[in-house]
N, C-alpha and C. Protein backbone atom coordinates (compact mmCIF):
# COMPACT_ATOMS: atom_id res chain seq x y z
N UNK A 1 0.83 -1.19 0.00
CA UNK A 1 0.00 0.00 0.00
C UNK A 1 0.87 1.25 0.00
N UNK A 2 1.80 1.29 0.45
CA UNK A 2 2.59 2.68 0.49
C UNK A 2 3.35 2.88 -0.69
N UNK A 3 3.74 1.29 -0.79
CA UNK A 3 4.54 1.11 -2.37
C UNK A 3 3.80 2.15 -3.72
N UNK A 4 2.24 1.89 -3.27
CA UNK A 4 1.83 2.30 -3.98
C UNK A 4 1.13 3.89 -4.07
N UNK A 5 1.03 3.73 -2.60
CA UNK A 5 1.02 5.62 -2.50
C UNK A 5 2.10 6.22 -2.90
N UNK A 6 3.82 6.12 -3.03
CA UNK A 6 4.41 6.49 -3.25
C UNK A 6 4.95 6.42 -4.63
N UNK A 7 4.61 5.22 -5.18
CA UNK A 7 4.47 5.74 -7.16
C UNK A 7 3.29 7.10 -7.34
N UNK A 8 2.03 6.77 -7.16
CA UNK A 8 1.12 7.24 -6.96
C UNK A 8 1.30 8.97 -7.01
N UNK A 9 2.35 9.23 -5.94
CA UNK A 9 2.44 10.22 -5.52
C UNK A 9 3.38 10.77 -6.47
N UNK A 10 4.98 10.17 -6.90
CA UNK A 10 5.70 10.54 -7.86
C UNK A 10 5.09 10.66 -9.02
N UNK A 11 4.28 9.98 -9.94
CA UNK A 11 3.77 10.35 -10.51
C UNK A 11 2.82 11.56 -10.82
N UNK A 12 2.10 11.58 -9.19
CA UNK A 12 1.29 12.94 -9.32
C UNK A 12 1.74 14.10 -9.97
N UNK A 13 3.18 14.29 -8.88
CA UNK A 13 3.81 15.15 -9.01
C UNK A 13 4.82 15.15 -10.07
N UNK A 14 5.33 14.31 -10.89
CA UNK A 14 5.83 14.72 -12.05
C UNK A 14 4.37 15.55 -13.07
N UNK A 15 3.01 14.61 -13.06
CA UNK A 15 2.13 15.18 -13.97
C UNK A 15 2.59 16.83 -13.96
N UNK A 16 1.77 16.76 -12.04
CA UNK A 16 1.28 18.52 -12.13
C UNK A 16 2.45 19.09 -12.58
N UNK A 17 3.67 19.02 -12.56
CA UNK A 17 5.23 19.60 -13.02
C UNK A 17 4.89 20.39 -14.16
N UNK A 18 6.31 20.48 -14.54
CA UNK A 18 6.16 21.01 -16.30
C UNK A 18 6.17 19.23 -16.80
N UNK A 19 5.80 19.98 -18.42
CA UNK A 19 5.67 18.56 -19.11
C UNK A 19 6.94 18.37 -19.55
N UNK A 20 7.35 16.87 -19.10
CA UNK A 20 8.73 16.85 -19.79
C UNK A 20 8.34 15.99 -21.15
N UNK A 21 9.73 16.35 -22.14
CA UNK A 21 9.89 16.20 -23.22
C UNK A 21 8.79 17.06 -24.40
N UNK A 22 7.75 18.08 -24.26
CA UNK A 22 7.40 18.54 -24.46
C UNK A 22 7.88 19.56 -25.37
N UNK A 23 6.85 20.14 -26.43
CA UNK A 23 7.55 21.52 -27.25
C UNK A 23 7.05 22.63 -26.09
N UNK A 24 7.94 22.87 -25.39
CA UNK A 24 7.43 24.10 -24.48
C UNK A 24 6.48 25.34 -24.83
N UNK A 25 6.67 25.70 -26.18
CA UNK A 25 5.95 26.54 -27.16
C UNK A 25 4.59 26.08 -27.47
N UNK A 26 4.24 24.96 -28.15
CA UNK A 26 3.34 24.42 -28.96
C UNK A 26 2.36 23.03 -27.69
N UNK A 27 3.37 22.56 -27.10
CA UNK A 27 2.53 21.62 -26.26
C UNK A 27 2.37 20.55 -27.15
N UNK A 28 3.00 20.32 -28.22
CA UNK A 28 2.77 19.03 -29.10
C UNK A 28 3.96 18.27 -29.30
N UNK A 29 3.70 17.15 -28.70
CA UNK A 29 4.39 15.65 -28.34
C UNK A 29 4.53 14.60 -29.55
N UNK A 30 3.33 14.83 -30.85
CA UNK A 30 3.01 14.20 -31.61
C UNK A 30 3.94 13.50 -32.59
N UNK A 31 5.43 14.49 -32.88
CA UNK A 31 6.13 13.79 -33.67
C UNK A 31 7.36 13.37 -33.03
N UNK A 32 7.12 13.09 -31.58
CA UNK A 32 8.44 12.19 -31.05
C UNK A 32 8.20 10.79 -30.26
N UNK A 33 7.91 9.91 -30.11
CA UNK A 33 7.48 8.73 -29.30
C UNK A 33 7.82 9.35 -27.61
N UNK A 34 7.33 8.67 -27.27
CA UNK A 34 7.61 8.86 -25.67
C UNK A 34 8.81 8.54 -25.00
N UNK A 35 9.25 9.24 -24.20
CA UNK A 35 10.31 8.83 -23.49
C UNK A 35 10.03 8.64 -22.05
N UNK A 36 10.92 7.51 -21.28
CA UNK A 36 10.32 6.85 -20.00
C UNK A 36 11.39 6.72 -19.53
N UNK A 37 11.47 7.40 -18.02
CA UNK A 37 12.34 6.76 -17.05
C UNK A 37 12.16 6.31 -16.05
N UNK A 38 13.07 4.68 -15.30
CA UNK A 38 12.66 4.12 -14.54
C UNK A 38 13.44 4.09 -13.22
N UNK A 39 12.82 4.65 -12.34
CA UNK A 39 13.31 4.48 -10.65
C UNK A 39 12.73 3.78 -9.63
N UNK A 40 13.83 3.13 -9.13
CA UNK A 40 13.34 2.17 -7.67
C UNK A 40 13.42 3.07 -6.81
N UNK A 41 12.23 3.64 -6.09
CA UNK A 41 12.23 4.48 -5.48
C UNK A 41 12.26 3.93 -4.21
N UNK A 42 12.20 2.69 -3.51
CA UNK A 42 12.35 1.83 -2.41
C UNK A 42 13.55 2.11 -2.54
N UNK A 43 14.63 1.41 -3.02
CA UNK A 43 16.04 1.22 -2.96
C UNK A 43 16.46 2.50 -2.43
N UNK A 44 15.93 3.49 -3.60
CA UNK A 44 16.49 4.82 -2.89
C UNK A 44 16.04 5.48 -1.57
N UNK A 45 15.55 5.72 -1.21
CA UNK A 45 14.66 5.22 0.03
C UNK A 45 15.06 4.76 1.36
N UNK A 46 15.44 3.39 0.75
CA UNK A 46 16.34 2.26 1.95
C UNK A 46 17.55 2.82 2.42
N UNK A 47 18.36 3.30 0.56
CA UNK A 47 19.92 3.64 0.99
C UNK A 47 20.84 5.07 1.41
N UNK A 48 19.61 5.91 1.07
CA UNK A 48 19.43 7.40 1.19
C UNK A 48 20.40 7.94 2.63
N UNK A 49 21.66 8.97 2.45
CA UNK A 49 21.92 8.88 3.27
C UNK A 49 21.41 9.55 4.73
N UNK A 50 20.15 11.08 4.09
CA UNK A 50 19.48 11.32 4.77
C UNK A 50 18.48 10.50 5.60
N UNK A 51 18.04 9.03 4.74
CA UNK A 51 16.95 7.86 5.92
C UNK A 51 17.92 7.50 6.79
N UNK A 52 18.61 6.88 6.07
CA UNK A 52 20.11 6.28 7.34
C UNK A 52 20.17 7.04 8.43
N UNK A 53 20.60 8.88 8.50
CA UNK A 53 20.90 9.52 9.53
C UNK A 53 19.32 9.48 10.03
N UNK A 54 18.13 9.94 9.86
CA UNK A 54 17.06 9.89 10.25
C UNK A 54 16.58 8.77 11.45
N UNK A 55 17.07 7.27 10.65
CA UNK A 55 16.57 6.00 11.57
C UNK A 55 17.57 5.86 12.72
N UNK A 56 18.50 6.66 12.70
CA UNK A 56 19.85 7.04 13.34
C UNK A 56 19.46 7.91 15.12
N UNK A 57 19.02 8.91 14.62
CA UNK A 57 18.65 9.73 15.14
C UNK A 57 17.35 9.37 16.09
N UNK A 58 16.50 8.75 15.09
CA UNK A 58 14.87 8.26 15.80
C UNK A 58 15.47 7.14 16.76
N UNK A 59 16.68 6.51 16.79
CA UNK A 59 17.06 5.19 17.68
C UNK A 59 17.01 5.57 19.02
N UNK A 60 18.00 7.11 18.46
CA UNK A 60 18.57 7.24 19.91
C UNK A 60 17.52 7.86 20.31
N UNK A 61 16.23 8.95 19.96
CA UNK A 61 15.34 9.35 20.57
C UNK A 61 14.20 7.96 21.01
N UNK A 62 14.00 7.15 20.73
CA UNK A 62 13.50 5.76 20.93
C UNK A 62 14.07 5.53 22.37
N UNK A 63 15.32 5.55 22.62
CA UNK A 63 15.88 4.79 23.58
C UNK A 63 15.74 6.23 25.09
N UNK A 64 16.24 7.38 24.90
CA UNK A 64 16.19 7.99 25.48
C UNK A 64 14.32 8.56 26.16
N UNK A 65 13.29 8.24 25.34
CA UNK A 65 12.06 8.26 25.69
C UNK A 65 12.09 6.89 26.61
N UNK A 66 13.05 5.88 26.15
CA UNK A 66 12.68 4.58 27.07
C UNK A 66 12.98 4.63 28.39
N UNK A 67 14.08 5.38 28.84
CA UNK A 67 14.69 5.94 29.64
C UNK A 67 14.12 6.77 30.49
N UNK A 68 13.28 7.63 30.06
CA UNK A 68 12.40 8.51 30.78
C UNK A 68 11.30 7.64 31.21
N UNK A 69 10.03 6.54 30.28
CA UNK A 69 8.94 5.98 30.80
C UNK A 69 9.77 4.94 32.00
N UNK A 70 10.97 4.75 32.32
CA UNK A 70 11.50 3.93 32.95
C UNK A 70 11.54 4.41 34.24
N UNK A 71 11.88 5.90 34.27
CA UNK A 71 12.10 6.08 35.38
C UNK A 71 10.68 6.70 36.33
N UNK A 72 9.62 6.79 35.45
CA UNK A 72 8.42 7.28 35.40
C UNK A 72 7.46 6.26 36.06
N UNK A 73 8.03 5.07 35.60
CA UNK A 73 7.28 3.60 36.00
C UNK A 73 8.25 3.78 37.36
N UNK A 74 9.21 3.88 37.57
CA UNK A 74 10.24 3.56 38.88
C UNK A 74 9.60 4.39 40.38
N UNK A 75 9.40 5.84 39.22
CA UNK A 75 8.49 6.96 40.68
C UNK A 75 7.42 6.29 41.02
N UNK A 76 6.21 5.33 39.95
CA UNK A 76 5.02 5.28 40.43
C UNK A 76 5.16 3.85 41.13
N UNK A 77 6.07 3.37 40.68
CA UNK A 77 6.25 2.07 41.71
C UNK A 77 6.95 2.27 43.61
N UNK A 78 7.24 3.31 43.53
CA UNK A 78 8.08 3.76 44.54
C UNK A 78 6.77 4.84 45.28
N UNK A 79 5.68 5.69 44.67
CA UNK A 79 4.72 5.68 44.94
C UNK A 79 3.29 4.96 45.69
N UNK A 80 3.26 3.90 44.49
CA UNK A 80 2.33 3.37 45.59
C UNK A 80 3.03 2.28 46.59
N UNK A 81 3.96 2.15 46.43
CA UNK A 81 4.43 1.39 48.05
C UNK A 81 4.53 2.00 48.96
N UNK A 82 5.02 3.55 48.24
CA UNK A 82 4.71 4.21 50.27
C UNK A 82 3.21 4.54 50.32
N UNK A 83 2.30 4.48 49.33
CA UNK A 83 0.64 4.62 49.79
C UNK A 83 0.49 2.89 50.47
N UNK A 84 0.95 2.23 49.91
CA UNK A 84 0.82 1.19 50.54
C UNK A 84 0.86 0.53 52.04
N UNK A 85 2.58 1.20 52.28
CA UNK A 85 2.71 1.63 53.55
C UNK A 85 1.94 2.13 54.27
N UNK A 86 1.81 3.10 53.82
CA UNK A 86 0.81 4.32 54.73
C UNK A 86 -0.55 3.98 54.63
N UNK A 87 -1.27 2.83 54.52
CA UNK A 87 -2.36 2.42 54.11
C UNK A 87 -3.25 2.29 55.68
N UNK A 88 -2.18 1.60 56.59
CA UNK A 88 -2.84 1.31 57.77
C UNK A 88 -2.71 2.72 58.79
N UNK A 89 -2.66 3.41 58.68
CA UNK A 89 -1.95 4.82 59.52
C UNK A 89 -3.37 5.63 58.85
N UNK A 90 -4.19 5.48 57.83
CA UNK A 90 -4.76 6.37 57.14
C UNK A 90 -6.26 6.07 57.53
N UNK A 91 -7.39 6.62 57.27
CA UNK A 91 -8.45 6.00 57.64
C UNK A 91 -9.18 5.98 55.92
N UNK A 92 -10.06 5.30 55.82
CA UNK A 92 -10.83 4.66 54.75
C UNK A 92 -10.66 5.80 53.48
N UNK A 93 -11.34 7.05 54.28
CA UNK A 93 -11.55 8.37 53.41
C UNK A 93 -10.42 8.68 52.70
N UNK A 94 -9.12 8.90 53.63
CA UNK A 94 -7.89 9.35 53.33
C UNK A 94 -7.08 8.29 52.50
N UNK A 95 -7.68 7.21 52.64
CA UNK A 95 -6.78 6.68 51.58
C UNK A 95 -7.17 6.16 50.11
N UNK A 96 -8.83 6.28 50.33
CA UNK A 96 -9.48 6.43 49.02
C UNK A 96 -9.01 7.82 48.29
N UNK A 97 -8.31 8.84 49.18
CA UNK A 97 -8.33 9.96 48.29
C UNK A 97 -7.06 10.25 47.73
N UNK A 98 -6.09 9.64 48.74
CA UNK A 98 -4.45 9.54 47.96
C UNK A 98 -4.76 8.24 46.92
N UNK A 99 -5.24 7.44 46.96
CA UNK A 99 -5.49 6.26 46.01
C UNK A 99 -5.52 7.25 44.97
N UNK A 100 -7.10 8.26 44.93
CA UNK A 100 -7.21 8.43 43.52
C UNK A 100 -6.34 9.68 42.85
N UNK A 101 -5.53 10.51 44.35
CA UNK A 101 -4.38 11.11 43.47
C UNK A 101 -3.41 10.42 43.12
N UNK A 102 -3.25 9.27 43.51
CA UNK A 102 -1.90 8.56 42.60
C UNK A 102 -2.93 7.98 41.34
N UNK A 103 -4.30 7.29 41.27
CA UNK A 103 -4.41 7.00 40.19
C UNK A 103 -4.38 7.99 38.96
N UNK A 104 -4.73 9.07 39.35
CA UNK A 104 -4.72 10.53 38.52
C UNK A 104 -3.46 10.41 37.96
N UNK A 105 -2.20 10.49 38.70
CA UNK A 105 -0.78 10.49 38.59
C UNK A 105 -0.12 9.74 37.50
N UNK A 106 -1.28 8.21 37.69
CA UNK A 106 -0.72 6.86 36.80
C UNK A 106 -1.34 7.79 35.33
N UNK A 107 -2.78 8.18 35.22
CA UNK A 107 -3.38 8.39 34.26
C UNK A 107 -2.56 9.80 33.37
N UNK A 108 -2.00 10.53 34.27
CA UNK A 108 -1.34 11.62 33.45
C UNK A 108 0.00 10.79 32.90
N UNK A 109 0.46 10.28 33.67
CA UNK A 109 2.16 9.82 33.31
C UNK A 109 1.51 8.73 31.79
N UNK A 110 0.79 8.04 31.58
CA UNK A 110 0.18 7.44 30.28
C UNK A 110 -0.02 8.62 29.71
N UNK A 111 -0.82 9.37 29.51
CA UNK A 111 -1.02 10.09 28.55
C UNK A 111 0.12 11.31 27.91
N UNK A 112 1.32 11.26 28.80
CA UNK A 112 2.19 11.59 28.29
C UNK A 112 2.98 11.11 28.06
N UNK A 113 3.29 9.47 28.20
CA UNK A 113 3.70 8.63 27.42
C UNK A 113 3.54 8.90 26.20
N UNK A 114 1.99 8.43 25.87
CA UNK A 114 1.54 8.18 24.88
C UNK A 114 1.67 9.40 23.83
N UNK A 115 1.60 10.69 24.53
CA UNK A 115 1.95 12.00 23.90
C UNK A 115 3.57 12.26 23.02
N UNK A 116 3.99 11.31 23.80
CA UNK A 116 5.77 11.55 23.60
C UNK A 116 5.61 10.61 22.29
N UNK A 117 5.32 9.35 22.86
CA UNK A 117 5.65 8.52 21.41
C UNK A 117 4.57 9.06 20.08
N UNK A 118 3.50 10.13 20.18
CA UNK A 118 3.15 9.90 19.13
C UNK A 118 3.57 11.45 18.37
N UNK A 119 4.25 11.80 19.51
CA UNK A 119 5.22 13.15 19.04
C UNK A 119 5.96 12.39 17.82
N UNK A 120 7.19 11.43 18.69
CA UNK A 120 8.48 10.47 17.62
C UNK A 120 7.68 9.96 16.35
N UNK A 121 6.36 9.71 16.12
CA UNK A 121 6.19 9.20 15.28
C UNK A 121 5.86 10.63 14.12
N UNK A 122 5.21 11.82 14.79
CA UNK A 122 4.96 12.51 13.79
C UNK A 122 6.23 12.99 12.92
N UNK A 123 7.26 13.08 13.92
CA UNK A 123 8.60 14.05 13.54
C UNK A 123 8.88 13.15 12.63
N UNK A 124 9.00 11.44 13.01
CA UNK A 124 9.45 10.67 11.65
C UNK A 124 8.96 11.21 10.25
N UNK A 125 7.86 10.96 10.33
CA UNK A 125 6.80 11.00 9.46
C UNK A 125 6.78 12.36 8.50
N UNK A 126 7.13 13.21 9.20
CA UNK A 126 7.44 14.61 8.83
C UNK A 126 8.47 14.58 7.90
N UNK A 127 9.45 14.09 8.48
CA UNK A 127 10.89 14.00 8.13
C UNK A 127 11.03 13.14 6.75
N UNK A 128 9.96 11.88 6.71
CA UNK A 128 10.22 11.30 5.33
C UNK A 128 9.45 11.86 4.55
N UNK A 129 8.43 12.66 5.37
CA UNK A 129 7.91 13.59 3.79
C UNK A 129 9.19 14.62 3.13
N UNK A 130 9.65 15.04 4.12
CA UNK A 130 10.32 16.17 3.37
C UNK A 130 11.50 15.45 2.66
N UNK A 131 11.49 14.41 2.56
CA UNK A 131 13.01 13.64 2.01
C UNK A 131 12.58 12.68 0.92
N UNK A 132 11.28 12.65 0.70
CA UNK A 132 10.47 12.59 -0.42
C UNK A 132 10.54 13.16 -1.55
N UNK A 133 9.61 14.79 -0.77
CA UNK A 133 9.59 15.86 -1.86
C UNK A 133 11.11 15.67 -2.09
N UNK A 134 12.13 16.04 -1.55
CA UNK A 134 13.24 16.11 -2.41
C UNK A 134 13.29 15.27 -3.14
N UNK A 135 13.40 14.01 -2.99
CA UNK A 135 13.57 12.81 -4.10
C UNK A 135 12.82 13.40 -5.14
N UNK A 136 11.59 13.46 -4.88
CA UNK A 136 10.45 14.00 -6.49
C UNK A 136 11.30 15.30 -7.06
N UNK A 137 11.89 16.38 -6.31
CA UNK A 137 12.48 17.13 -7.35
C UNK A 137 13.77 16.99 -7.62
N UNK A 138 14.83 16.00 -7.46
CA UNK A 138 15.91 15.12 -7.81
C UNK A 138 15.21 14.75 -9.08
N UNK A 139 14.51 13.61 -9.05
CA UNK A 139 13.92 12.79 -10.19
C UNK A 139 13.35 13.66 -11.25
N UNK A 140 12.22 15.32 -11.10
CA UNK A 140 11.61 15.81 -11.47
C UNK A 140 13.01 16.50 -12.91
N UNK A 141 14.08 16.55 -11.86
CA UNK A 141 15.85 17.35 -12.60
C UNK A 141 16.02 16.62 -13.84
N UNK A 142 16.08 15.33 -13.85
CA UNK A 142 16.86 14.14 -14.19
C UNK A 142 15.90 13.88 -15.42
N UNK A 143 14.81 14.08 -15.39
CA UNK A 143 13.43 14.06 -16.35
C UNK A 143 13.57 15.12 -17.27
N UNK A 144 13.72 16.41 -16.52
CA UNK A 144 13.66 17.31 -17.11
C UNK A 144 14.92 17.22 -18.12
N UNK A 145 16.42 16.97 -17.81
CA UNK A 145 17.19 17.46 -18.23
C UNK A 145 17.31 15.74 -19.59
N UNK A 146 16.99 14.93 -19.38
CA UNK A 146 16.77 13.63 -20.21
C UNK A 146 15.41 13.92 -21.22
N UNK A 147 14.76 14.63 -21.25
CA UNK A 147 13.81 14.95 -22.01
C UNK A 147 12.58 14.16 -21.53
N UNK A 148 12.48 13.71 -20.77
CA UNK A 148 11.43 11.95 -20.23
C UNK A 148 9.67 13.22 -20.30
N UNK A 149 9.03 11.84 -20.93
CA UNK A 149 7.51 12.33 -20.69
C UNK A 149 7.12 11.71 -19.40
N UNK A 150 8.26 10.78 -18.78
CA UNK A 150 6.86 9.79 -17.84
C UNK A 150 8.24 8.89 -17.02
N UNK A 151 7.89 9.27 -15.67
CA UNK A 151 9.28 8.48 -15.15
C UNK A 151 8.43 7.53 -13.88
N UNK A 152 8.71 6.50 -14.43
CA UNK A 152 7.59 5.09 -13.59
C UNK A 152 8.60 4.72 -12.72
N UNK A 153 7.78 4.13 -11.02
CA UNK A 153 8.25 3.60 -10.45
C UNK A 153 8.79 1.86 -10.70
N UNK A 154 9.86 1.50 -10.16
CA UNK A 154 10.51 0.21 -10.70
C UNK A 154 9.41 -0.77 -10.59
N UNK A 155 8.60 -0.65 -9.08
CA UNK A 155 8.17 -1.60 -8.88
C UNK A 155 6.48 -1.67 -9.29
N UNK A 156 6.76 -1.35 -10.62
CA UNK A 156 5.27 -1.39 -11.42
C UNK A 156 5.45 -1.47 -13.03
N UNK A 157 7.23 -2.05 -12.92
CA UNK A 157 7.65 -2.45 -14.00
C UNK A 157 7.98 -3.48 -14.26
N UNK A 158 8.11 -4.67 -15.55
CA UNK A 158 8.29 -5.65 -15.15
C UNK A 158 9.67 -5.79 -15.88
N UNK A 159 10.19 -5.13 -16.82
CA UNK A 159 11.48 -5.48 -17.54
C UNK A 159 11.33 -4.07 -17.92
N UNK A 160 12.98 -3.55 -17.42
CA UNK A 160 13.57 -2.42 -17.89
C UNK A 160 14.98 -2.29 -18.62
N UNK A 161 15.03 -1.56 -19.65
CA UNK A 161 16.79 -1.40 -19.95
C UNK A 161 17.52 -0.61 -19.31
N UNK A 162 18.36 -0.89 -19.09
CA UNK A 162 19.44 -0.21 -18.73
C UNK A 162 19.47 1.19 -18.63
N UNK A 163 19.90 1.39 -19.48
CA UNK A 163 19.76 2.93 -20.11
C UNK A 163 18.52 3.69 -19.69
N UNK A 164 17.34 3.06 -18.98
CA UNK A 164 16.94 4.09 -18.99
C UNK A 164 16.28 4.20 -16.98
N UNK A 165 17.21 3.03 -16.69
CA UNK A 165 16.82 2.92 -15.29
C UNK A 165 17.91 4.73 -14.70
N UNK A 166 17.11 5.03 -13.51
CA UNK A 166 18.07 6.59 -13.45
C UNK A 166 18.02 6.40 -11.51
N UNK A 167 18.07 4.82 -10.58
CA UNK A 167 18.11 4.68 -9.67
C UNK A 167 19.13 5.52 -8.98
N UNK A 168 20.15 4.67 -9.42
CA UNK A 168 21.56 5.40 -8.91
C UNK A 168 22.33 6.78 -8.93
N UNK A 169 21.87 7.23 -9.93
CA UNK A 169 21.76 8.77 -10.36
C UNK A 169 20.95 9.68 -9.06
N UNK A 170 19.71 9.40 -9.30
CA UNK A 170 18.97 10.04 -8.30
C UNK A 170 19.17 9.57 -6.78
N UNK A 171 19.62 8.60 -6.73
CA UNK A 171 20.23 8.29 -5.04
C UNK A 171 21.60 9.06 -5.01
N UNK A 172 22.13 9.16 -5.95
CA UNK A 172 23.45 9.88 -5.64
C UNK A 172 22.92 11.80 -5.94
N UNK A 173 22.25 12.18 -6.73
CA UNK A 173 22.06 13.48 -6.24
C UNK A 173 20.93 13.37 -4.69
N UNK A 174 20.17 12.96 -4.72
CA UNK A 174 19.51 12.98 -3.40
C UNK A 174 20.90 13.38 -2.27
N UNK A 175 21.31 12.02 -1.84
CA UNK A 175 22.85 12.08 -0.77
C UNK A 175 23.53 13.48 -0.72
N UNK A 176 23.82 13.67 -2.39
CA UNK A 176 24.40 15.00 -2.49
C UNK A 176 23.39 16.47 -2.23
N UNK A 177 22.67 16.41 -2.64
CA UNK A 177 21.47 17.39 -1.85
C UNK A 177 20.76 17.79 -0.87
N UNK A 178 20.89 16.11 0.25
CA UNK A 178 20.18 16.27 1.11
C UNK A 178 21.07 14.95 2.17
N UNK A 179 22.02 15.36 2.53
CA UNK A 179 22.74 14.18 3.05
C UNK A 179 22.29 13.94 4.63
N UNK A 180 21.37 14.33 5.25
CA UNK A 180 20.79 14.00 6.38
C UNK A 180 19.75 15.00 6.74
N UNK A 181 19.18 15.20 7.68
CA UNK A 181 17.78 15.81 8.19
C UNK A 181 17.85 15.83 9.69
N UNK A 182 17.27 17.44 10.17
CA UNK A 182 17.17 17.48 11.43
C UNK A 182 16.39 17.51 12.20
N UNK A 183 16.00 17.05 13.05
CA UNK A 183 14.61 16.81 13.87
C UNK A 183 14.52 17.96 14.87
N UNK A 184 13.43 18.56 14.77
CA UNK A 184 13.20 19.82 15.49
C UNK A 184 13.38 19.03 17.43
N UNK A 185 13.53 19.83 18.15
CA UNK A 185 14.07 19.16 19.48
C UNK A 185 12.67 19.05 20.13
């Protein structure tokens, strides 16, 4: 499914583009056959050196959020044992009512769990859009400057030549254009 949102999407965006191989003047295509170029846009993707630093980066924020719910679980465990303690010292009322400020306590510390990790996921998410669009205007270059009417993703091809695959090209200007990405703090 993404495989395919992401042809989907390159494609979009070559359409709305300028037209490549086009008479820029006239808009008539009629006396040249089509020209096609083909990119694995996975591969590039996978080997990109901006994803690399990205999944790099998301590790160590992964581990350091783990670090924090760790010590978060450590307070509330260290919490209710001294309500626990203090259970017989308290009378019914008073300890139904620290009960439900520590349950309050449990219920905020989840929801900012849950706040944190779905922070890491947006910033990802963010981050491979914008390393996307670049790829689309890498590829959009490479079209333009090859004359291409139509540059298809690999994996909606079933046999390509050589000559007109432009993977490695566009993974190597990508790297060179965009050699990592920074995650807002």
């Amino acid at each position: 499914m993404k495989r395919l949102l992401l042809s989907a999407l390159l494609l979009l965006s070559l359409m709305t583009g300028s037209t490549f191989g086009a008479d820029k003047t006239s808009g008539d295509t009629t006396g040249s056959s089509p020209s096609y170029l083909v990119a694995d846009l996975q591969q590039i993707l996978r080997e990109a050196s901006a994803v690399r630093a990205l999944q790099v980066e998301m590790e160590q924020r992964r581990r350091a959020l783990q670090v924090q719910i760790r010590e978060q679980e450590e307070e509330l465990r260290d919490d209710e044992k001294l309500l626990v303690e203090r259970r017989s010292s308290l009378t019914n009322d008073e300890f139904a009512a620290e009960r439900a400020t520590f349950e309050a306590k449990v219920a905020s510390v989840q929801k900012s769990i849950q706040g944190s990790k779905l922070d890491l996921d947006r910033l990802y998410a963010n981050a491979m859009a914008g390393i996307q669009e670049s790829l689309i205007v890498v590829i959009r270059q490479i079209a333009e400057e090859r004359n291409a009417d139509l540059v298809l993703s690999k994996s909606t091809v079933v046999i390509v030549r050589p000559a007109l695959e432009i993977t490695d090209e566009a993974l190597g200007r990508l790297n060179k254009s965009l050699p990592a990405v920074t995650l807002p703090e």
